[in-house]
C-alpha atoms as a PDB file:
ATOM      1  CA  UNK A   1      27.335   8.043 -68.636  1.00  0.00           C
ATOM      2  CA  UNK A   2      27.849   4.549 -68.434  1.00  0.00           C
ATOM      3  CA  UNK A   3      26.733   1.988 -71.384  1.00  0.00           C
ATOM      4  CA  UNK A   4      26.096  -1.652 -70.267  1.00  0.00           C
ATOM      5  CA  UNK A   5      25.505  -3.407 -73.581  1.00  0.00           C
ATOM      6  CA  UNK A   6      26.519  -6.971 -74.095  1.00  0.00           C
ATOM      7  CA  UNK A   7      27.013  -6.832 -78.062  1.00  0.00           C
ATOM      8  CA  UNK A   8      30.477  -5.152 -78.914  1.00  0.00           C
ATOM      9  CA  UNK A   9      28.741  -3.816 -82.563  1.00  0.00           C
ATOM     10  CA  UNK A  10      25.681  -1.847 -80.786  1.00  0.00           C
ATOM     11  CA  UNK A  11      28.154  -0.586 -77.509  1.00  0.00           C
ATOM     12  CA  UNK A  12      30.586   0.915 -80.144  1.00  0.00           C
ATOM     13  CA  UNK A  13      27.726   2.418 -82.553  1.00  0.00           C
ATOM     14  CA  UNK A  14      26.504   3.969 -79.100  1.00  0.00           C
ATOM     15  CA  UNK A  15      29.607   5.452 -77.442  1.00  0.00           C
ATOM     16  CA  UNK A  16      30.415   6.765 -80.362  1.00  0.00           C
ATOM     17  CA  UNK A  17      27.503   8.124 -81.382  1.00  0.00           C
ATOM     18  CA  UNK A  18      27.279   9.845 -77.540  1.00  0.00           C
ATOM     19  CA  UNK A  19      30.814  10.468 -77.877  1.00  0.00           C
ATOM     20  CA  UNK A  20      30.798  12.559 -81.078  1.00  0.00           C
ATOM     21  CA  UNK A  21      27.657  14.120 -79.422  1.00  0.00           C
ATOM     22  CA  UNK A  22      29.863  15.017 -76.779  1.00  0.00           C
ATOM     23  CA  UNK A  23      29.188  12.640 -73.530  1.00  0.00           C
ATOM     24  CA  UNK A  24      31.857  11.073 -71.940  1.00  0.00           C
ATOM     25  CA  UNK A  25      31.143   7.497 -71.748  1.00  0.00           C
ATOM     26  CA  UNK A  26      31.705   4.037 -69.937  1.00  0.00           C
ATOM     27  CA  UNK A  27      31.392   0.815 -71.593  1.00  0.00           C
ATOM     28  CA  UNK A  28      30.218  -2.389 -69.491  1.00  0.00           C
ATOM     29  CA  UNK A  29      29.069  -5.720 -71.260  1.00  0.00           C
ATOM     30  CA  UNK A  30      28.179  -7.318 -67.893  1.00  0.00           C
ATOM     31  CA  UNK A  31      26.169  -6.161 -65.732  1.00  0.00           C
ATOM     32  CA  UNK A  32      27.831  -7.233 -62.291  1.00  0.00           C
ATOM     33  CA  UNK A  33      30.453  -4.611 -62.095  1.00  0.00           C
ATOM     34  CA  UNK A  34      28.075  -1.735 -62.777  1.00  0.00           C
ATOM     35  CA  UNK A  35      26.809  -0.219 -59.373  1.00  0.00           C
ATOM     36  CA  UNK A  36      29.831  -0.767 -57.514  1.00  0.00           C
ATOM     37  CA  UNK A  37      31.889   1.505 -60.536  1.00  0.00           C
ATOM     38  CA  UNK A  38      28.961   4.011 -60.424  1.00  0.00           C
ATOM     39  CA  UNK A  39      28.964   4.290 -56.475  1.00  0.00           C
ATOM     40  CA  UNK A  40      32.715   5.717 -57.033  1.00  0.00           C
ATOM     41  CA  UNK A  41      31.412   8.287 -59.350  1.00  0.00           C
ATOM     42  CA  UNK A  42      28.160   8.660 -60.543  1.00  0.00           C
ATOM     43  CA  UNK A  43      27.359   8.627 -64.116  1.00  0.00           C
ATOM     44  CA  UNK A  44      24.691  11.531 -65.652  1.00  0.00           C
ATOM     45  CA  UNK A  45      22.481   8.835 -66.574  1.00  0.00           C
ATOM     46  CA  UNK A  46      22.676   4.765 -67.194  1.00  0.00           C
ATOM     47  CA  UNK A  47      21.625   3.477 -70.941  1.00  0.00           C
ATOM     48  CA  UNK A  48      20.808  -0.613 -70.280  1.00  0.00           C
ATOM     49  CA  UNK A  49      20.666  -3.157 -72.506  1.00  0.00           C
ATOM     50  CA  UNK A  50      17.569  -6.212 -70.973  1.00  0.00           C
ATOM     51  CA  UNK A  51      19.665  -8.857 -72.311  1.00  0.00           C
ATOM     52  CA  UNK A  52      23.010  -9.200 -70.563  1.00  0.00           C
ATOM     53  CA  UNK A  53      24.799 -11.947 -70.077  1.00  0.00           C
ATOM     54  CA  UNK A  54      24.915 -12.266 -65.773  1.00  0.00           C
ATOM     55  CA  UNK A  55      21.491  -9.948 -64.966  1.00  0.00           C
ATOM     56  CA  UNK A  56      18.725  -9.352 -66.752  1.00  0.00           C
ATOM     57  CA  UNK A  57      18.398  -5.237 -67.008  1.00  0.00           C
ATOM     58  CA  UNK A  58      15.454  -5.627 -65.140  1.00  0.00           C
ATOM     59  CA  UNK A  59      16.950  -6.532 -62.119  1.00  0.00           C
ATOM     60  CA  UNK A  60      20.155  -3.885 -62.661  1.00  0.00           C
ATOM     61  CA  UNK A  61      17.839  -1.486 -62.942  1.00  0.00           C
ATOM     62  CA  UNK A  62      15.986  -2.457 -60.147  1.00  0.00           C
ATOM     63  CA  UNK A  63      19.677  -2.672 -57.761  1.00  0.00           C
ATOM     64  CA  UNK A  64      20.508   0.739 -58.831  1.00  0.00           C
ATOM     65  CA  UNK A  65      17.035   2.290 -57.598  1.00  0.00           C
ATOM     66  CA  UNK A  66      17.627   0.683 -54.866  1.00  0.00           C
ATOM     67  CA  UNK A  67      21.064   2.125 -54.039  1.00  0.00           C
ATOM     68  CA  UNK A  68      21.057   5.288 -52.514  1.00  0.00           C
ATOM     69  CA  UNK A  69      23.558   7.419 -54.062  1.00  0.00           C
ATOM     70  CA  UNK A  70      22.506   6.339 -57.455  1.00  0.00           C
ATOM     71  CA  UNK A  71      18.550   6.244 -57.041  1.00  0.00           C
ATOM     72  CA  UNK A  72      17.494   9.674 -58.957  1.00  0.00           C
ATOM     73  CA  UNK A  73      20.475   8.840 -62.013  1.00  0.00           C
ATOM     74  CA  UNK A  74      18.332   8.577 -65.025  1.00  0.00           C
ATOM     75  CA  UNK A  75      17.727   5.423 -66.653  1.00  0.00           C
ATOM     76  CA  UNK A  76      17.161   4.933 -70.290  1.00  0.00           C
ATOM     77  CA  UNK A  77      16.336   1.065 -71.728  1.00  0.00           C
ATOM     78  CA  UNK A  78      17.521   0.188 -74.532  1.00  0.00           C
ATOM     79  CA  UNK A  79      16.410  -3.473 -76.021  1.00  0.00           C
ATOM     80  CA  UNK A  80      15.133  -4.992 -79.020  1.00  0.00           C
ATOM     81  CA  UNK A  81      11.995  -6.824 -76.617  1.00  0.00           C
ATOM     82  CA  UNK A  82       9.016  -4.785 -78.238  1.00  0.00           C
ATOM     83  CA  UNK A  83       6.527  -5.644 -76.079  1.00  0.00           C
ATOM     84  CA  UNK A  84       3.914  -3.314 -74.592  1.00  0.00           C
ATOM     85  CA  UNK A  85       4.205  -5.521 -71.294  1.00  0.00           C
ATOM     86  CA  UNK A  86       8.036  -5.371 -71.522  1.00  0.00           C
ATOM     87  CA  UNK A  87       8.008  -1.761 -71.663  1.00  0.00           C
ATOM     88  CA  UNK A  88       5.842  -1.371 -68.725  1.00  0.00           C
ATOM     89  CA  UNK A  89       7.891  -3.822 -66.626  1.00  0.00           C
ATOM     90  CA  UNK A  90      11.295  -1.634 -67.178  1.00  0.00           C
ATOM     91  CA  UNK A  91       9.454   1.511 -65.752  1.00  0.00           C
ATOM     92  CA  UNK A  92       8.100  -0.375 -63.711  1.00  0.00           C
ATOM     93  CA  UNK A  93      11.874  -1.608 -62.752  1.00  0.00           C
ATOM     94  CA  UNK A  94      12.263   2.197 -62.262  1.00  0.00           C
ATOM     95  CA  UNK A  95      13.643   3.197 -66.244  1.00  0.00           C
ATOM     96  CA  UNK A  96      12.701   6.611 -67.112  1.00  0.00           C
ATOM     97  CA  UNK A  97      12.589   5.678 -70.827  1.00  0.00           C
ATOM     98  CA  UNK A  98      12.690   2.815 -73.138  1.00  0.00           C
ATOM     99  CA  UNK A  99      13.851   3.061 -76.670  1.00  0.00           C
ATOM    100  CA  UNK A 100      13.766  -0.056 -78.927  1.00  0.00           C
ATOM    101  CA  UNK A 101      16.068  -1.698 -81.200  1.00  0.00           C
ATOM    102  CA  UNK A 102      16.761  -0.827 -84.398  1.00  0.00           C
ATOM    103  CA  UNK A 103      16.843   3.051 -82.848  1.00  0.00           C
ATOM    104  CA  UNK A 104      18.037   6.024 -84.690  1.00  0.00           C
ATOM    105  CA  UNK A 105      21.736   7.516 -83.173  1.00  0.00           C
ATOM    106  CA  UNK A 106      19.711  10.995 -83.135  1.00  0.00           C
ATOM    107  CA  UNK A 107      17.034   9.939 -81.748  1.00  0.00           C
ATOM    108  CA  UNK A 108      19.113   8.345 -78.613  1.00  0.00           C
ATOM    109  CA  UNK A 109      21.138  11.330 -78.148  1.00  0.00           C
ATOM    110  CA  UNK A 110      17.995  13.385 -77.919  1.00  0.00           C
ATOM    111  CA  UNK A 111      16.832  10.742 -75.261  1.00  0.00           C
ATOM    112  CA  UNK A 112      19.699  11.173 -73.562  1.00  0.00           C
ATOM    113  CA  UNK A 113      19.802  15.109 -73.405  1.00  0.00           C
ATOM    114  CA  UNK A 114      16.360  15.178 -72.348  1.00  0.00           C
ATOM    115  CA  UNK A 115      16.953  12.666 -69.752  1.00  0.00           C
ATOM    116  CA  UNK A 116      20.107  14.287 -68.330  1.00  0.00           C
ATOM    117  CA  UNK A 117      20.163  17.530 -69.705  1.00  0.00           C
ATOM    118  CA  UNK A 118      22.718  18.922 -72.286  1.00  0.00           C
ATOM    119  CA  UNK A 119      25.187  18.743 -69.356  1.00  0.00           C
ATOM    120  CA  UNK A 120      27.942  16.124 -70.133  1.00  0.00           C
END
């Protein structure tokens, strides 16, 4: 699965946290490089930060629903923006979830398995 989370802290707490949980995971902390890595193998499922420093997650999520090999990959927000209006604009952006910051490393994982499946 691929990680795109700006702050090195939260992106380490999370890969290893899916990690342990066994997913294999890849970091990005920009957003630009994301869809053309994923186009040369898709990731289970994309976990996306809002705030990054050359996109908003908005609009990544937005390019990879728009991309055709990567359109039905799960997407799973994660942000610390708590609004009821910012939650409805990421599945609105196409995000199948949205999970706010602070968030419990359990409660992610099971996120992520029900997103995905329990297939790594």
């Amino acid at each position: 699965m691929f990680v795109v989370e700006d702050d090195d802290d939260i992106a380490r707490l999370i890969s290893h946290n899916l990690e342990v949980a066994g997913f294999l995971v890849r970091r990005f902390s920009r957003a630009t490089p994301v869809v053309s890595e994923a186009e040369k193998r898709p990731p289970a499922l994309f976990l996306l930060d809002l705030m990054l420093p050359d996109m908003d997650g908005f609009e990544l999520c937005r390019n990879i629903r728009q991309n055709t090999v990567l359109r039905k990959v799960p997407i799973i927000i994660l942000s610390a923006r708590t609004t009821a209006m910012e939650r409805k604009r990421a599945l609105e952006s196409g995000a199948n979830e949205y999970v706010t910051k602070p968030f419990s490393p359990q409660d992610l994982i099971s996120r992520v398995k029900g997103s995905c499946g329990s297939g790594r």
